[in-house]
Protein backbone atom coordinates (compact mmCIF):
# COMPACT_ATOMS: atom_id res chain seq x y z
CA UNK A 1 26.00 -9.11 36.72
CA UNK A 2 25.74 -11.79 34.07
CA UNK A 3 21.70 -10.95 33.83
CA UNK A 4 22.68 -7.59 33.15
CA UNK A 5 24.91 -8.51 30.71
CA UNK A 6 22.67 -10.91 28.94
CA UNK A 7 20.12 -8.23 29.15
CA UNK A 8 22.13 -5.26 27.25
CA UNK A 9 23.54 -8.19 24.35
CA UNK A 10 19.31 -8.53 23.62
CA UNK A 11 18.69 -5.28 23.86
CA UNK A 12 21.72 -4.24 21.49
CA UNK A 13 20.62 -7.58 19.08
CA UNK A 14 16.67 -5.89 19.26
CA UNK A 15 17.90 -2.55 18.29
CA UNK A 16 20.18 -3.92 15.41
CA UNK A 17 17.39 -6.13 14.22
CA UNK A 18 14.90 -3.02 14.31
CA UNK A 19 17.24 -0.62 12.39
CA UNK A 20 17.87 -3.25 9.47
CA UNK A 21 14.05 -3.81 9.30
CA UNK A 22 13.73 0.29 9.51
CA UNK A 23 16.29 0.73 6.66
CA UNK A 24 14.91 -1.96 4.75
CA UNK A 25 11.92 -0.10 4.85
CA UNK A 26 12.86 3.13 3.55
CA UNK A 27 15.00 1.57 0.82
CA UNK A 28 12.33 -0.08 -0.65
CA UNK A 29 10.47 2.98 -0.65
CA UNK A 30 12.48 4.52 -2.78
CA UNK A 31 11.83 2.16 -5.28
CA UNK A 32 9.93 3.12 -8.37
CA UNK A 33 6.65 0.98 -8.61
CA UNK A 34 6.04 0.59 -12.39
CA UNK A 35 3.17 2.20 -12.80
CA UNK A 36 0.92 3.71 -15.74
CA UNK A 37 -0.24 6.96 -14.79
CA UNK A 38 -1.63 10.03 -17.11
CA UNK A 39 1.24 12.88 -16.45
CA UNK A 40 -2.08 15.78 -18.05
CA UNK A 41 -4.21 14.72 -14.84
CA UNK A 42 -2.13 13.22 -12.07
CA UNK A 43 0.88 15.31 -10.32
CA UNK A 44 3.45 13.31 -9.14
CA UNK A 45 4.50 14.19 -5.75
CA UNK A 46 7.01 11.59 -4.57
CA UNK A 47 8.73 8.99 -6.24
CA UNK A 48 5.57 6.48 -5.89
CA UNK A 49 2.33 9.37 -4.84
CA UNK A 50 0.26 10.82 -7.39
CA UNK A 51 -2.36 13.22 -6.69
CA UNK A 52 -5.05 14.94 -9.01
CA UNK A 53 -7.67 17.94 -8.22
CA UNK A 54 -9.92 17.32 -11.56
CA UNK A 55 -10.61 14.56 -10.45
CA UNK A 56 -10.49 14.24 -6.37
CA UNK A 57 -8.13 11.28 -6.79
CA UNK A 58 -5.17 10.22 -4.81
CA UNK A 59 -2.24 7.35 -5.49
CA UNK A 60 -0.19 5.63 -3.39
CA UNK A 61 1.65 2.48 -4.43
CA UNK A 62 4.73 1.33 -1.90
CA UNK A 63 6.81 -1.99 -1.71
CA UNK A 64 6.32 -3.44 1.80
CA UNK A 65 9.05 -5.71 3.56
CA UNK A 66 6.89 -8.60 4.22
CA UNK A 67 5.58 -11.28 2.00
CA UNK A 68 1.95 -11.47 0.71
CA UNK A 69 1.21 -14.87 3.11
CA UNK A 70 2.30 -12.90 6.44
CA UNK A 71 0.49 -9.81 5.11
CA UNK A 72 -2.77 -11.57 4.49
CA UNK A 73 -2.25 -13.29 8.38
CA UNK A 74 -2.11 -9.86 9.58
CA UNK A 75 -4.64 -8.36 7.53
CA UNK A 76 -7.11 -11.30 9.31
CA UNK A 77 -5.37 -10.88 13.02
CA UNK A 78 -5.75 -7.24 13.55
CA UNK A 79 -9.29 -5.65 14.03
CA UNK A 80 -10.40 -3.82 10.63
CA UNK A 81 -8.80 -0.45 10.19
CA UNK A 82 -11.43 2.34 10.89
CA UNK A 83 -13.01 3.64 7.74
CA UNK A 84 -11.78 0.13 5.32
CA UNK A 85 -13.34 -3.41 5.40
CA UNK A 86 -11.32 -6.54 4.51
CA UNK A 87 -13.08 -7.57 1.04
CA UNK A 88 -11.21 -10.66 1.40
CA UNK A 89 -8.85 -12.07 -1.52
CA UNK A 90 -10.03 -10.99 -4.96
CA UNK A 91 -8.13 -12.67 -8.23
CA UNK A 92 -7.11 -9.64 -11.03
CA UNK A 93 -5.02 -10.07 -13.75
CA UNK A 94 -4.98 -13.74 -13.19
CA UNK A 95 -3.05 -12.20 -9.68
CA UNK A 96 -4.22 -13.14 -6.35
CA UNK A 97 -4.81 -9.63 -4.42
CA UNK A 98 -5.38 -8.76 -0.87
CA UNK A 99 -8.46 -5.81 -0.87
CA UNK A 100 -9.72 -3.35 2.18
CA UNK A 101 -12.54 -0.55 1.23
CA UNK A 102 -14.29 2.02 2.29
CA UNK A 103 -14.97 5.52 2.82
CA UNK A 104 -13.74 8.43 4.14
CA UNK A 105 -13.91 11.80 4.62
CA UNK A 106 -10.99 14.27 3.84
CA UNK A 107 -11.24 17.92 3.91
CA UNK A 108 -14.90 17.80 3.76
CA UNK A 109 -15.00 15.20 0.67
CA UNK A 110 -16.06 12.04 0.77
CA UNK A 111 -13.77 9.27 -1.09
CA UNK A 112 -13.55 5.73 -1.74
CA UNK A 113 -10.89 4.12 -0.35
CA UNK A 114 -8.88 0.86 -1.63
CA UNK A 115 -5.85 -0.84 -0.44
CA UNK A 116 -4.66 -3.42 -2.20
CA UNK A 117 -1.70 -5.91 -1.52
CA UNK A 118 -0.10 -7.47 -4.37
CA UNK A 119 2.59 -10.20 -4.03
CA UNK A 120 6.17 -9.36 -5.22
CA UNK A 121 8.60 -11.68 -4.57
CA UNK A 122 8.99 -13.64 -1.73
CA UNK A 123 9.83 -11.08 1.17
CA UNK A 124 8.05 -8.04 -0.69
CA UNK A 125 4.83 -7.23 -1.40
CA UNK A 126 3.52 -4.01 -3.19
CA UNK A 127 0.76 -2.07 -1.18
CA UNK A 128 -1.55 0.40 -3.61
CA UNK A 129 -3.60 2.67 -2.31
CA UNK A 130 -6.10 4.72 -4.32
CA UNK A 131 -8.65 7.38 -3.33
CA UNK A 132 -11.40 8.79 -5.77
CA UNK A 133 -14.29 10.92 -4.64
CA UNK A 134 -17.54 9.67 -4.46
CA UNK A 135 -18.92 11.28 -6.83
CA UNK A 136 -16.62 11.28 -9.61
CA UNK A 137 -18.01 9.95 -12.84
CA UNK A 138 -17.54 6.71 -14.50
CA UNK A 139 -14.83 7.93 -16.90
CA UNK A 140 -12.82 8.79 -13.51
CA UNK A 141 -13.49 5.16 -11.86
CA UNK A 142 -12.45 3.71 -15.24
CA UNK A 143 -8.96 5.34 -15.18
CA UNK A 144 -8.41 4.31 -11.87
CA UNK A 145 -9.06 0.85 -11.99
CA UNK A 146 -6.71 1.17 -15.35
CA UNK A 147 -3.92 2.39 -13.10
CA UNK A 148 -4.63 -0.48 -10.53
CA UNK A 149 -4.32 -3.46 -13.62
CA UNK A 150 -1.20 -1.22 -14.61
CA UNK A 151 0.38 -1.94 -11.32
CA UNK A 152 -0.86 -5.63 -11.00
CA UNK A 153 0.53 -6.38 -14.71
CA UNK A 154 3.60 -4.38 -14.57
CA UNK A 155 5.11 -5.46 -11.08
């Protein structure tokens, strides 16, 4: 009787400690990720995902519950996610960042893929991921690295 007691108090602890990490999530995605963005080419669909037809392009930018360290041990422990390569830690902005890339093919377009991982505070860390087609042209890439030193600088 005791085992089944001890058994239910860990399972109730496991449950509580799940739904504070789950609501911890989902408040900090509701917060706004300072961001510049052009409003005449990008749509704003949520309160942090842009998207854009002219160009292909796609913007995600998220705060994370976990720091930058235990992100980066993860990012090394798990097997690379299909499609994006760990590029390994990159310095912008005088910021240490956390980069995965590749391509991938959505609705019969091929994109370039980035993740990045940018540290926030201790517990947070801000996860931005971008998508341009292939073949957009330089003007395109340009804006979209803008948008990436936007987030970086900003946050």
């Amino acid at each position: 009787m005791k085992k089944i007691g001890v058994v239910l108090v860990v399972l109730f602890l496991s449950f509580n400690h799940y739904s504070q990490n789950t609501n911890s999530l989902f408040e900090l995605q509701k917060r706004k990720v300072e961001i510049d963005i052009d409003r005449n080419v990008f749509t704003n669909v949520t309160t942090n995902m842009y998207v854009s037809k002219n160009p292909d392009a796609l913007i995600i930018a998220l705060f994370l519950p976990i720091s930058y360290k235990d992100q980066k041990a993860k990012i090394n422990r798990k097997p690379i996610v299909k499609g994006l390569e760990f590029k390994g830690e990159k310095k912008l902005n005088n910021k240490n960042i956390l980069l995965l890339s590749g391509k991938v093919i959505k609705k019969g377009t091929e994109f370039t893929k980035q993740k990045y991982y940018i540290k926030q505070d201790k517990n947070t860390c801000i996860e931005l991921t971008t998508m341009l087609a292939v073949n957009a042209d330089a003007k395109d890439k340009m804006m979209l690295t803008e948008i990436v030193n936007s987030v970086i600088e900003k946050n």
